[in-house]
PDB file of N, CA and C in Angstrom:
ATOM      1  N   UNK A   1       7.106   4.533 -14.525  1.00  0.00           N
ATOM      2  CA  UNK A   1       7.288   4.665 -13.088  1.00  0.00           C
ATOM      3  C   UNK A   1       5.916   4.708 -12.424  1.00  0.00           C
ATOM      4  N   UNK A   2       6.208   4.264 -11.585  1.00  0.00           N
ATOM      5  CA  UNK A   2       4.735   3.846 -10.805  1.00  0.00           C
ATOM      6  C   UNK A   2       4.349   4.931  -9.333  1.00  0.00           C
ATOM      7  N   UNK A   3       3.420   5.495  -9.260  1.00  0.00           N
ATOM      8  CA  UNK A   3       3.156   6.317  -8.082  1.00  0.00           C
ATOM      9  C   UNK A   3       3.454   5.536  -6.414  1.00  0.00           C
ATOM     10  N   UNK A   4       3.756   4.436  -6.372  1.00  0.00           N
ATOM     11  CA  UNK A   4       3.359   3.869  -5.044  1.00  0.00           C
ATOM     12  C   UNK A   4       4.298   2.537  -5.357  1.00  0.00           C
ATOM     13  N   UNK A   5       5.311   2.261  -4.508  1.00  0.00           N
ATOM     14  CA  UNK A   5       6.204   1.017  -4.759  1.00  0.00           C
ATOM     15  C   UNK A   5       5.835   0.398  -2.959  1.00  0.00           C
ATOM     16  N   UNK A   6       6.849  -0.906  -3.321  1.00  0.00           N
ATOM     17  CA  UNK A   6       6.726  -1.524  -2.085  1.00  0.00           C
ATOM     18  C   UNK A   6       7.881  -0.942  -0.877  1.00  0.00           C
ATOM     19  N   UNK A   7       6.840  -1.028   0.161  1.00  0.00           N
ATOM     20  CA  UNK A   7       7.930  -0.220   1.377  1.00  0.00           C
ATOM     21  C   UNK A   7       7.467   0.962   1.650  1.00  0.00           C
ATOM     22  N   UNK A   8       6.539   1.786   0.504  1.00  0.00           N
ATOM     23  CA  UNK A   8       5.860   2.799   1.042  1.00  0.00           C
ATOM     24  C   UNK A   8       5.023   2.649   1.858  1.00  0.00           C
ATOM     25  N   UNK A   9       4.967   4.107   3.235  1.00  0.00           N
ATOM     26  CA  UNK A   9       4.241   4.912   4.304  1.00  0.00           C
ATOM     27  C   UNK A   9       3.124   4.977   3.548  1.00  0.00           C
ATOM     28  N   UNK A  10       1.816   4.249   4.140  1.00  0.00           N
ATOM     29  CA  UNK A  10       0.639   4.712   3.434  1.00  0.00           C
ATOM     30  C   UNK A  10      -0.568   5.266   4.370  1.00  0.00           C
ATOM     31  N   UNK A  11      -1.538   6.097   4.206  1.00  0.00           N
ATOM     32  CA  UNK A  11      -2.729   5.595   5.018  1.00  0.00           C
ATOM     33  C   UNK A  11      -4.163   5.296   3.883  1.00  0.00           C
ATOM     34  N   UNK A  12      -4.970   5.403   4.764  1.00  0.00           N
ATOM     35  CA  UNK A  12      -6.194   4.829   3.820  1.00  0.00           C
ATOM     36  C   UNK A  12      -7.109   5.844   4.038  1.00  0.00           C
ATOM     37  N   UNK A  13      -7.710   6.131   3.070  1.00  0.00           N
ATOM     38  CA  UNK A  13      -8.376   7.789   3.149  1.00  0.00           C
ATOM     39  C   UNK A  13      -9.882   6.998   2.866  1.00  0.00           C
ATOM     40  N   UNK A  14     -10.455   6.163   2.467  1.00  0.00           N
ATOM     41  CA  UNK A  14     -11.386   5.399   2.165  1.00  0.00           C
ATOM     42  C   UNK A  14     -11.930   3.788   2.420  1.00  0.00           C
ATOM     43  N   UNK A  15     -13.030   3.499   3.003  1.00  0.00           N
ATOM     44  CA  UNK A  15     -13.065   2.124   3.388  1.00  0.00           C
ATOM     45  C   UNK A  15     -13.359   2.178   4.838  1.00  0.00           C
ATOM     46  N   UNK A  16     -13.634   0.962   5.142  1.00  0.00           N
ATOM     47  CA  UNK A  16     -13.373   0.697   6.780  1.00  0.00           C
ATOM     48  C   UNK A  16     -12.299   0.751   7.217  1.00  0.00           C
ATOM     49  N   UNK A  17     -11.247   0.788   6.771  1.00  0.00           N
ATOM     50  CA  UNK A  17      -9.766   0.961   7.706  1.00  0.00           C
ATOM     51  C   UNK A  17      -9.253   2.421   7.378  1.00  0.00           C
ATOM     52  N   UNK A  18     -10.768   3.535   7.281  1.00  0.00           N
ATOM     53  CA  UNK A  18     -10.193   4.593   7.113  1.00  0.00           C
ATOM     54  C   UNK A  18      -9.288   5.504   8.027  1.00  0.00           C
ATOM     55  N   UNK A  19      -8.502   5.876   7.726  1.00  0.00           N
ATOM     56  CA  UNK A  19      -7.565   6.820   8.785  1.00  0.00           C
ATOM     57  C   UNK A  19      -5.916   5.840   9.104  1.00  0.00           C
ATOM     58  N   UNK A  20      -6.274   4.675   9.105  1.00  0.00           N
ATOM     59  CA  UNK A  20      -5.322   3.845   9.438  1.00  0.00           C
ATOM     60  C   UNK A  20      -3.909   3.662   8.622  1.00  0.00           C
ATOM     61  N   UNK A  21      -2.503   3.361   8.920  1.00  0.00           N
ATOM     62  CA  UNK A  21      -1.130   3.546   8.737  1.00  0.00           C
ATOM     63  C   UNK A  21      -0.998   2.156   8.139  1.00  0.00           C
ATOM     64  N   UNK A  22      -0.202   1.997   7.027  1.00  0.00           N
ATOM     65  CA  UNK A  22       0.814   0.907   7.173  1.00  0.00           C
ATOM     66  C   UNK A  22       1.767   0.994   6.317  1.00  0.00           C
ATOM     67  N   UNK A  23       2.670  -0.122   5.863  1.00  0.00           N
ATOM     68  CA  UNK A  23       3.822  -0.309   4.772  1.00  0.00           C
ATOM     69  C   UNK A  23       3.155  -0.848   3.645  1.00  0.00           C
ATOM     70  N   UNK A  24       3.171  -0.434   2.165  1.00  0.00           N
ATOM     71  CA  UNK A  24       2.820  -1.647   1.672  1.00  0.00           C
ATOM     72  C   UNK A  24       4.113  -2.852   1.240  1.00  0.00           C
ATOM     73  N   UNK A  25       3.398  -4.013   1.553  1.00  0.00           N
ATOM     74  CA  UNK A  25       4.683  -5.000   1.428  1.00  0.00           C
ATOM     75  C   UNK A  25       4.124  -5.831   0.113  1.00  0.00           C
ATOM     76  N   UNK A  26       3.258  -5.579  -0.569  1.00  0.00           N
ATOM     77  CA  UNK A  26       2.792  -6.281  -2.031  1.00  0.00           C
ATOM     78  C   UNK A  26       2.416  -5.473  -3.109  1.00  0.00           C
ATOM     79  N   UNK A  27       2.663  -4.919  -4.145  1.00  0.00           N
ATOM     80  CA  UNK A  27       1.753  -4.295  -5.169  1.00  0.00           C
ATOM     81  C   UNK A  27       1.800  -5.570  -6.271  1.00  0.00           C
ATOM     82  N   UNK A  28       0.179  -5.423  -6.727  1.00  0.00           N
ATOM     83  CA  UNK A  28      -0.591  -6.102  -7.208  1.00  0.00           C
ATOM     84  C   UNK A  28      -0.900  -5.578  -8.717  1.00  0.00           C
ATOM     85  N   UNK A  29      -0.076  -5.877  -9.753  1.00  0.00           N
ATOM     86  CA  UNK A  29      -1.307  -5.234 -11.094  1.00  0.00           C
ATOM     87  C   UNK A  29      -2.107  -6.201 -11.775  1.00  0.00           C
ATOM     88  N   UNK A  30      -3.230  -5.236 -12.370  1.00  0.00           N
ATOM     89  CA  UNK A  30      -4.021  -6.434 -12.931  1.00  0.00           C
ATOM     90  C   UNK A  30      -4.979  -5.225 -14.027  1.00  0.00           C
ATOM     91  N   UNK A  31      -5.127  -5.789 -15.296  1.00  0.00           N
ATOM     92  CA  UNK A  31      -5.349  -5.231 -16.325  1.00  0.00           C
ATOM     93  C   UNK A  31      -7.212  -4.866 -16.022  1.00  0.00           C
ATOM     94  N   UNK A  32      -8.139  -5.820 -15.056  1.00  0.00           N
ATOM     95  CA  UNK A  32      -9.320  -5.716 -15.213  1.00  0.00           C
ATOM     96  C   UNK A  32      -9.643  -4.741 -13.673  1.00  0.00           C
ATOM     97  N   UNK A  33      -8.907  -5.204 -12.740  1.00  0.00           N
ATOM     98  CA  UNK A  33      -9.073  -4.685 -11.657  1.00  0.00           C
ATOM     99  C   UNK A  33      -8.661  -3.309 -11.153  1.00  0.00           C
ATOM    100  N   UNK A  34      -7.469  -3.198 -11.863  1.00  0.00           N
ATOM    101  CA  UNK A  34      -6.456  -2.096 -11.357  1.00  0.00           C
ATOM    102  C   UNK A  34      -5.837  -2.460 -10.405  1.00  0.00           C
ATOM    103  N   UNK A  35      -4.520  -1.645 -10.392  1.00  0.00           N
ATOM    104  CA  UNK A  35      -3.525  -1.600  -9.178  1.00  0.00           C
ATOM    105  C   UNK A  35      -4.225  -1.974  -7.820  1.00  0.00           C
ATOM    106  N   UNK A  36      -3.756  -2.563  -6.783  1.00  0.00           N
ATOM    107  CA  UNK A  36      -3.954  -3.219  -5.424  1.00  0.00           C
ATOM    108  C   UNK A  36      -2.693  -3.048  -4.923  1.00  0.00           C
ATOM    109  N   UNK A  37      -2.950  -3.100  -3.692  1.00  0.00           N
ATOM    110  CA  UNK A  37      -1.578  -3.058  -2.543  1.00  0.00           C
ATOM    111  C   UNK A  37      -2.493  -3.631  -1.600  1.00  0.00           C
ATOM    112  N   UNK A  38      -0.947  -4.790  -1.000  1.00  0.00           N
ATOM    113  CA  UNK A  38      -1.626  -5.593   0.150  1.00  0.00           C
ATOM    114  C   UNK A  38      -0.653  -4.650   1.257  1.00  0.00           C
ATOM    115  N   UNK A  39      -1.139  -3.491   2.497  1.00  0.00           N
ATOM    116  CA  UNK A  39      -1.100  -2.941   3.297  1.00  0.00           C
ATOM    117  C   UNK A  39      -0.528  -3.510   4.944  1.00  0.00           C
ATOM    118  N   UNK A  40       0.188  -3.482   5.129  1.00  0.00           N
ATOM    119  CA  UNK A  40       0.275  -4.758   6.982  1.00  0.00           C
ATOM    120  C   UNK A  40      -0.584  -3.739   7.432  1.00  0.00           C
ATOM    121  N   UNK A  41      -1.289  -4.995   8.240  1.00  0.00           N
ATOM    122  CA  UNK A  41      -2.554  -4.084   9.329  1.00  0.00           C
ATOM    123  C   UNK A  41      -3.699  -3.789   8.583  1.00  0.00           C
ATOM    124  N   UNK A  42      -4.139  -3.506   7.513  1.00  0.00           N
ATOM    125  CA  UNK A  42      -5.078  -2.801   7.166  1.00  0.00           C
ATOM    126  C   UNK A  42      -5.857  -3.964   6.215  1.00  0.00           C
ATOM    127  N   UNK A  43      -7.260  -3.912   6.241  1.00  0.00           N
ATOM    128  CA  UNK A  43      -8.204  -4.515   5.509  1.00  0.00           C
ATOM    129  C   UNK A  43      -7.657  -6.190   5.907  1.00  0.00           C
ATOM    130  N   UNK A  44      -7.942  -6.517   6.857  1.00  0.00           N
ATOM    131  CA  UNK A  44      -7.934  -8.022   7.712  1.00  0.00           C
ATOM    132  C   UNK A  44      -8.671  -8.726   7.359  1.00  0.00           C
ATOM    133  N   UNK A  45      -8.613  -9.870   6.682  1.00  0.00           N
ATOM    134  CA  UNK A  45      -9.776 -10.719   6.501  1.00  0.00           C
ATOM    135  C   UNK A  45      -9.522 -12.120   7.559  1.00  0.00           C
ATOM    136  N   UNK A  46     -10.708 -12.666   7.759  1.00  0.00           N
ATOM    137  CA  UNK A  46     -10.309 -13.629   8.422  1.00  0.00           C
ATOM    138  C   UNK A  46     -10.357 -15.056   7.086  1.00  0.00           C
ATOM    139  N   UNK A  47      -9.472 -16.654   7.127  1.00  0.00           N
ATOM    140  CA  UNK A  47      -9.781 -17.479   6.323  1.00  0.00           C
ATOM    141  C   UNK A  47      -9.455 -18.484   7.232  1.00  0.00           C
ATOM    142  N   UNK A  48     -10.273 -19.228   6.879  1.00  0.00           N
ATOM    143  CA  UNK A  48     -10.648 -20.772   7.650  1.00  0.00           C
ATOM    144  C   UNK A  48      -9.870 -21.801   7.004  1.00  0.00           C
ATOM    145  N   UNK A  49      -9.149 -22.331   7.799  1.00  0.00           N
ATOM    146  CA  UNK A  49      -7.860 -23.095   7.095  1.00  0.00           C
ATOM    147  C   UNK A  49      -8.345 -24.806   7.660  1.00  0.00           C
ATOM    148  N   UNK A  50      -8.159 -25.565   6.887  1.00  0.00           N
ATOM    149  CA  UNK A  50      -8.472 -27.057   7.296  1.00  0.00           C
ATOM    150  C   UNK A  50      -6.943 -27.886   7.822  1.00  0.00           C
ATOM    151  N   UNK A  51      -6.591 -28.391   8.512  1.00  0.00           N
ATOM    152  CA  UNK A  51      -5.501 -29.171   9.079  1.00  0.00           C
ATOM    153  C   UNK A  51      -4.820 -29.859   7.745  1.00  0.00           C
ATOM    154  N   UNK A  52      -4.021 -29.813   7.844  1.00  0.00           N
ATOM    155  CA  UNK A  52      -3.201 -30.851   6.647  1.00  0.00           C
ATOM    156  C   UNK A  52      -2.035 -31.417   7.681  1.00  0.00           C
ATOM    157  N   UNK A  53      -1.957 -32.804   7.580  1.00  0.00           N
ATOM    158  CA  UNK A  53      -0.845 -33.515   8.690  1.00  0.00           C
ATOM    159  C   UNK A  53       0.171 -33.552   8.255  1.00  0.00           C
ATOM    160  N   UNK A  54       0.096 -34.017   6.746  1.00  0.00           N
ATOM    161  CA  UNK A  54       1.088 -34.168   5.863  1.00  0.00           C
ATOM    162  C   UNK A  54       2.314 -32.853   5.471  1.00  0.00           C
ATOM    163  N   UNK A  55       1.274 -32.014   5.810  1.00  0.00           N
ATOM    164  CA  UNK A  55       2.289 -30.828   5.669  1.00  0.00           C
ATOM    165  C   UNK A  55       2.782 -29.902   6.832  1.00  0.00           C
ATOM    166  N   UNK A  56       1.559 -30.186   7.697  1.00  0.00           N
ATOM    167  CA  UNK A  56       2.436 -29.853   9.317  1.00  0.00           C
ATOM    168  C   UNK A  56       1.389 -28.631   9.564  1.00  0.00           C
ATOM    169  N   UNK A  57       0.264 -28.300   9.009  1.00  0.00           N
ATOM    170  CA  UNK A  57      -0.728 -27.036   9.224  1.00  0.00           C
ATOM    171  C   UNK A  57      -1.468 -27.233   9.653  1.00  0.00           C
ATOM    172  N   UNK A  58      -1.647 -26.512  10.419  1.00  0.00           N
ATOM    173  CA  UNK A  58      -2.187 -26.584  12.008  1.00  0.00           C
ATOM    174  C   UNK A  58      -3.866 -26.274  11.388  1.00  0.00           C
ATOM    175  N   UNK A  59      -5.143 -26.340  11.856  1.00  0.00           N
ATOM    176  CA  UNK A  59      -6.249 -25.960  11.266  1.00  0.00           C
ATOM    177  C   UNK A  59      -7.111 -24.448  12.024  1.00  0.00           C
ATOM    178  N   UNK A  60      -7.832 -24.454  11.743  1.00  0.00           N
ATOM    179  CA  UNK A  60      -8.206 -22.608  12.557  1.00  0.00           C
ATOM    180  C   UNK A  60      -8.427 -21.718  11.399  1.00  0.00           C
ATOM    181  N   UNK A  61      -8.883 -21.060  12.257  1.00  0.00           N
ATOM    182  CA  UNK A  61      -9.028 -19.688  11.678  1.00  0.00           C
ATOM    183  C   UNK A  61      -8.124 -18.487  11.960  1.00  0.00           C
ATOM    184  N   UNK A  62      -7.333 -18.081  10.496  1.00  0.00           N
ATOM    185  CA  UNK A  62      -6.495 -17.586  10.554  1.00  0.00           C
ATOM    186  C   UNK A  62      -6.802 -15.968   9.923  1.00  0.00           C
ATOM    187  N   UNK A  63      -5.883 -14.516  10.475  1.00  0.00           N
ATOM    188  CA  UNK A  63      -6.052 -13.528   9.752  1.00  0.00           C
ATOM    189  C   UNK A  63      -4.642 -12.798   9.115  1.00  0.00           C
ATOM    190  N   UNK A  64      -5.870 -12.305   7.800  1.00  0.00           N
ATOM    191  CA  UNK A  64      -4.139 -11.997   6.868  1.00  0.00           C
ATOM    192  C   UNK A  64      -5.351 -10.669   6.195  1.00  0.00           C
ATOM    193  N   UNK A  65      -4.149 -10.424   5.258  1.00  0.00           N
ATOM    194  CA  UNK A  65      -4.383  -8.842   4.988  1.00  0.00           C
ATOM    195  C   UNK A  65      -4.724  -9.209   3.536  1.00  0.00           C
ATOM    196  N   UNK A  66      -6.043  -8.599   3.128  1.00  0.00           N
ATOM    197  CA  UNK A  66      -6.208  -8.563   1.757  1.00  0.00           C
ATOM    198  C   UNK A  66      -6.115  -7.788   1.316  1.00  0.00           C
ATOM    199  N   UNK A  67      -5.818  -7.737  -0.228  1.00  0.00           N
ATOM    200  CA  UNK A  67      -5.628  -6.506  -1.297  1.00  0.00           C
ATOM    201  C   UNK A  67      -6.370  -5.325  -1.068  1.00  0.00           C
ATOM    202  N   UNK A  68      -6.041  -3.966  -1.131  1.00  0.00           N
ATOM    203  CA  UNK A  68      -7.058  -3.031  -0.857  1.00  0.00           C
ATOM    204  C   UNK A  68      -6.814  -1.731  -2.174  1.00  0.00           C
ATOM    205  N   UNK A  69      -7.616  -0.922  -2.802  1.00  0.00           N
ATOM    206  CA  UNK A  69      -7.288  -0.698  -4.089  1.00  0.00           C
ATOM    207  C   UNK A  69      -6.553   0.798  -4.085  1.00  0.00           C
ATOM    208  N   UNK A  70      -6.217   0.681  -5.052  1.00  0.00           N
ATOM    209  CA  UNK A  70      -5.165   2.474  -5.244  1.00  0.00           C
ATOM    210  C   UNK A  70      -5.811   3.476  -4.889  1.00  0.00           C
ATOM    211  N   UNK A  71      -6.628   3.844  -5.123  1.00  0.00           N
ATOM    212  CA  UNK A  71      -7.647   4.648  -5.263  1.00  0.00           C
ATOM    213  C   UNK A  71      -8.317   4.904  -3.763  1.00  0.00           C
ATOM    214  N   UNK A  72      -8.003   3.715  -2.211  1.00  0.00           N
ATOM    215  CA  UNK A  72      -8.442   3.995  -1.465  1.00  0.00           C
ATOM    216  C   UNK A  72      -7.094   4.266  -0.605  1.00  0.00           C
ATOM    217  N   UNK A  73      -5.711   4.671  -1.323  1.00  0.00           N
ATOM    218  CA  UNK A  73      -4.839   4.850  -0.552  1.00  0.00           C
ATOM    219  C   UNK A  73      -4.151   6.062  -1.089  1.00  0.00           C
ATOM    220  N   UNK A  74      -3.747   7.088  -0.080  1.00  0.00           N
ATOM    221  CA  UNK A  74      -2.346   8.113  -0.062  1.00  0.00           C
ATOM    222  C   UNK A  74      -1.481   7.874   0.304  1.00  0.00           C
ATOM    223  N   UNK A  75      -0.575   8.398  -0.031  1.00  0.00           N
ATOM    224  CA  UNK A  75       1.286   8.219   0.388  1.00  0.00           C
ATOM    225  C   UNK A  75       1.103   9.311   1.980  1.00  0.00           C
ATOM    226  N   UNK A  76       1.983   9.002   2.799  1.00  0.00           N
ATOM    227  CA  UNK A  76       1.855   9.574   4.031  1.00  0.00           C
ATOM    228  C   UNK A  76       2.991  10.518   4.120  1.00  0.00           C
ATOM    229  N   UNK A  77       2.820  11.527   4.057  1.00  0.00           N
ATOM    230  CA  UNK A  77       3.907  12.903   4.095  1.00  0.00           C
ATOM    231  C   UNK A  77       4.322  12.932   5.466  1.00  0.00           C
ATOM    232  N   UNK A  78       5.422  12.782   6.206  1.00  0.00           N
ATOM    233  CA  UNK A  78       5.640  12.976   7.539  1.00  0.00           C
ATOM    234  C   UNK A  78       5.610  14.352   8.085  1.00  0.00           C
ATOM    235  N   UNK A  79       6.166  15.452   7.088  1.00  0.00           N
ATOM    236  CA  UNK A  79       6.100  16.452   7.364  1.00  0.00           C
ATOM    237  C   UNK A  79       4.765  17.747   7.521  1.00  0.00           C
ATOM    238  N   UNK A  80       3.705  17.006   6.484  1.00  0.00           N
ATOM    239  CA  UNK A  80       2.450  17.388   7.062  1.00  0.00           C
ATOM    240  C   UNK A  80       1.718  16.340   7.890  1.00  0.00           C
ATOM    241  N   UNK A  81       1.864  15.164   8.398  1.00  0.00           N
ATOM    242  CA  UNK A  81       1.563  14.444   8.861  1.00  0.00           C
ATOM    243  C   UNK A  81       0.247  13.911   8.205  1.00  0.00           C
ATOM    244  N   UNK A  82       0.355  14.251   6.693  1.00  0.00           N
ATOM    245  CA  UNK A  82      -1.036  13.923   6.055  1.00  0.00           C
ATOM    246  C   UNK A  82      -0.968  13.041   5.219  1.00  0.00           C
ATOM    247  N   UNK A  83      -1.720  12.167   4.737  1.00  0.00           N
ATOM    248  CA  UNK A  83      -2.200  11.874   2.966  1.00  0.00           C
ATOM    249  C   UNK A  83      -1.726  12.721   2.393  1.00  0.00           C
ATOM    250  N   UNK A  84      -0.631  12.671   1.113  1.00  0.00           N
ATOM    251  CA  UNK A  84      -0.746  13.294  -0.085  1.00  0.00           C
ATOM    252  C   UNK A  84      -0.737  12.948  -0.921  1.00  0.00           C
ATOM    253  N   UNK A  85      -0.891  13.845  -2.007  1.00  0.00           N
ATOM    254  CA  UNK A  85      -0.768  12.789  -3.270  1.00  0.00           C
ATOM    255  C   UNK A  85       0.693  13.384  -4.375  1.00  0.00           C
ATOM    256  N   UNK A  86       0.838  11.981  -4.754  1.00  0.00           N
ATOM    257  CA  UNK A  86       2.187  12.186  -5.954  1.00  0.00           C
ATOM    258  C   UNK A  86       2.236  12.425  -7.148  1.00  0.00           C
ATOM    259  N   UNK A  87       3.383  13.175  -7.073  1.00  0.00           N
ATOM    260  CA  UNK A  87       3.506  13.754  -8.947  1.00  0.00           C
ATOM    261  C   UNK A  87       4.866  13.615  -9.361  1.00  0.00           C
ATOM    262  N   UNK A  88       5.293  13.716 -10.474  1.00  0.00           N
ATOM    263  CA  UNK A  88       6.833  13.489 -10.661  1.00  0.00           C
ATOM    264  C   UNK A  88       7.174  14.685 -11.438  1.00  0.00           C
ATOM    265  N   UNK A  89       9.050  14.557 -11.588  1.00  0.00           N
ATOM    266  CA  UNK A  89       9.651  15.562 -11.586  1.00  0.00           C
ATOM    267  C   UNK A  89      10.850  15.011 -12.297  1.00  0.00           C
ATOM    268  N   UNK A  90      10.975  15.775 -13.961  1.00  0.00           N
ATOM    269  CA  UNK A  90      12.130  15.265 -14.150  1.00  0.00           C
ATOM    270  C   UNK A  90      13.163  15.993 -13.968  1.00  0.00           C
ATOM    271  N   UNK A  91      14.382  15.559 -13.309  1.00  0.00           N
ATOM    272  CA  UNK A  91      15.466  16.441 -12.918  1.00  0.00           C
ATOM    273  C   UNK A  91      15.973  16.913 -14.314  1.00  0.00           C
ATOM    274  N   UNK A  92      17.559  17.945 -13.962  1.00  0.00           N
ATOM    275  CA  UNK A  92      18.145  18.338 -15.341  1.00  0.00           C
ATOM    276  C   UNK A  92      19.000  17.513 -15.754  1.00  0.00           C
ATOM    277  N   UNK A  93      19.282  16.590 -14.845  1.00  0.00           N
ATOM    278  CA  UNK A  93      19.719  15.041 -15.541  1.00  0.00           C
ATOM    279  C   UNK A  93      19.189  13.951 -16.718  1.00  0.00           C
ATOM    280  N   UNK A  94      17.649  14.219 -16.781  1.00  0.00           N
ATOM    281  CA  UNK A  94      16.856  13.183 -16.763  1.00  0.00           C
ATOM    282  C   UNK A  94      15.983  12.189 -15.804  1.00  0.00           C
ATOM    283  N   UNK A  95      16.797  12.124 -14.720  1.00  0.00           N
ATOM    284  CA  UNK A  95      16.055  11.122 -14.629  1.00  0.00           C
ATOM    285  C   UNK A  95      14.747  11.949 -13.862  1.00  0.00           C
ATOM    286  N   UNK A  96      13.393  10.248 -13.421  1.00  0.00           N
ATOM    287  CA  UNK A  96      12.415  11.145 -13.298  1.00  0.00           C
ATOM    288  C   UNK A  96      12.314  10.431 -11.349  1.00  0.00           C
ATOM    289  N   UNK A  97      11.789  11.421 -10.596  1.00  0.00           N
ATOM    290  CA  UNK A  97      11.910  11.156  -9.228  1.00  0.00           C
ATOM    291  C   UNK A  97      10.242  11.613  -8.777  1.00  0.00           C
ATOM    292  N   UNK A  98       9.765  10.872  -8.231  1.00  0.00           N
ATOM    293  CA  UNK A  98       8.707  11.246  -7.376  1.00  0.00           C
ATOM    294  C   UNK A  98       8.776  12.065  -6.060  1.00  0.00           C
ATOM    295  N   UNK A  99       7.461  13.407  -6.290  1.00  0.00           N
ATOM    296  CA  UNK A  99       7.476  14.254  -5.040  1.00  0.00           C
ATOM    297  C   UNK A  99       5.942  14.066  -4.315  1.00  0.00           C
ATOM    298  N   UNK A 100       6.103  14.869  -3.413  1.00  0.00           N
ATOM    299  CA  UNK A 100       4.695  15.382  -2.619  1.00  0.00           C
ATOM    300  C   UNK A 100       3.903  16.369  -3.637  1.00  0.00           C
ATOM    301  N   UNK A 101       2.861  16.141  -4.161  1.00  0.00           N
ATOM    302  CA  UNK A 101       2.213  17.670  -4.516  1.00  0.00           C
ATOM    303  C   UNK A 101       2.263  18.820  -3.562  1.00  0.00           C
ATOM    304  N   UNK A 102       1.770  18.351  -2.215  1.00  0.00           N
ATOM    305  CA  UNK A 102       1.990  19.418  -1.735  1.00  0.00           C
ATOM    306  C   UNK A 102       3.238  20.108  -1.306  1.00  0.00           C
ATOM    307  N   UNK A 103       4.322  19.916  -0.940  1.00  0.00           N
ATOM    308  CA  UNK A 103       5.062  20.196  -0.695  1.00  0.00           C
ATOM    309  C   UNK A 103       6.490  20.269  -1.709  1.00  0.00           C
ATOM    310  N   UNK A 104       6.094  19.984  -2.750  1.00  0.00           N
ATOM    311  CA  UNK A 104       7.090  19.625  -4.014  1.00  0.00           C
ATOM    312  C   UNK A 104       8.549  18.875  -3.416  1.00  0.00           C
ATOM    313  N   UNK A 105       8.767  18.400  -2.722  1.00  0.00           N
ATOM    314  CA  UNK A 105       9.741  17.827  -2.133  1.00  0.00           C
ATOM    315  C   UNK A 105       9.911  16.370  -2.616  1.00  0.00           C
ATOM    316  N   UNK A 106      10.699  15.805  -3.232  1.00  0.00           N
ATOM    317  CA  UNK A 106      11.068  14.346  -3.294  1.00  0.00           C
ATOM    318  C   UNK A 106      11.112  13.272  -1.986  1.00  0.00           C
ATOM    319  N   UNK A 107       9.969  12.193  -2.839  1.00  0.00           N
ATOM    320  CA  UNK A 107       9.791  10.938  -1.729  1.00  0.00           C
ATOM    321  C   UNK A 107      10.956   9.919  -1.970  1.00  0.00           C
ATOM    322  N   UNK A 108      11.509  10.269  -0.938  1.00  0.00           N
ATOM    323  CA  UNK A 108      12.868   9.131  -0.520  1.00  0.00           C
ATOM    324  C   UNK A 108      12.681   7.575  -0.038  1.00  0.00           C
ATOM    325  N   UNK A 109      12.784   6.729  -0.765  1.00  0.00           N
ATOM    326  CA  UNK A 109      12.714   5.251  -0.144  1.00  0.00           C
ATOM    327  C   UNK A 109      13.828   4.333  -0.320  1.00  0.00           C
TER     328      UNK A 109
END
């Protein structure tokens, strides 16, 4: 089980888009790099796109969101309105559910 899925409330505690909110709508693994999440809104790059006729793409300069790494993101607790960070919890069922450290409460998605 993974600390951080897609659809999670995040902010960014590190970087230039520090302080800033989003969803992540991509997680990324990679054995050399580590975990990535591509964030909406956060870490904007701009890329210079060339016209293609054949395919109908328009040319310009376009902005999209690049990968930004685990390590510069927290899960967003609504109830402290903070960054926190996650730990898990196995119920007396078995199974295992992710909470808030701080607040020991289970993250619902």
């Amino acid at each position: 089980m993974n600390k951080f899925k897609s659809g999670d409330d995040v902010v960014v505690i590190a970087g230039k888009d520090k302080g800033k909110r989003g969803k992540i709508t991509k997680v990324i693994t990679d054995a050399k790099k580590g975990p990535r999440f591509v964030v909406s809104g956060v870490n904007l790059m701009k890329k210079h796109t060339k016209p293609n006729p054949n395919l109908g793409v328009q040319g310009g300069i376009v902005e999209k969101e690049a990968p930004i790494a685990a390590s510069n993101v927290a899960i967003f607790n609504s109830e402290t309105s903070k960054g926190d960070r996650v730990g898990f919890l196995i119920k007396e069922d078995g199974t295992k559910v992710r909470i808030f450290k701080s607040t020991k409460k289970e993250i619902g998605v």
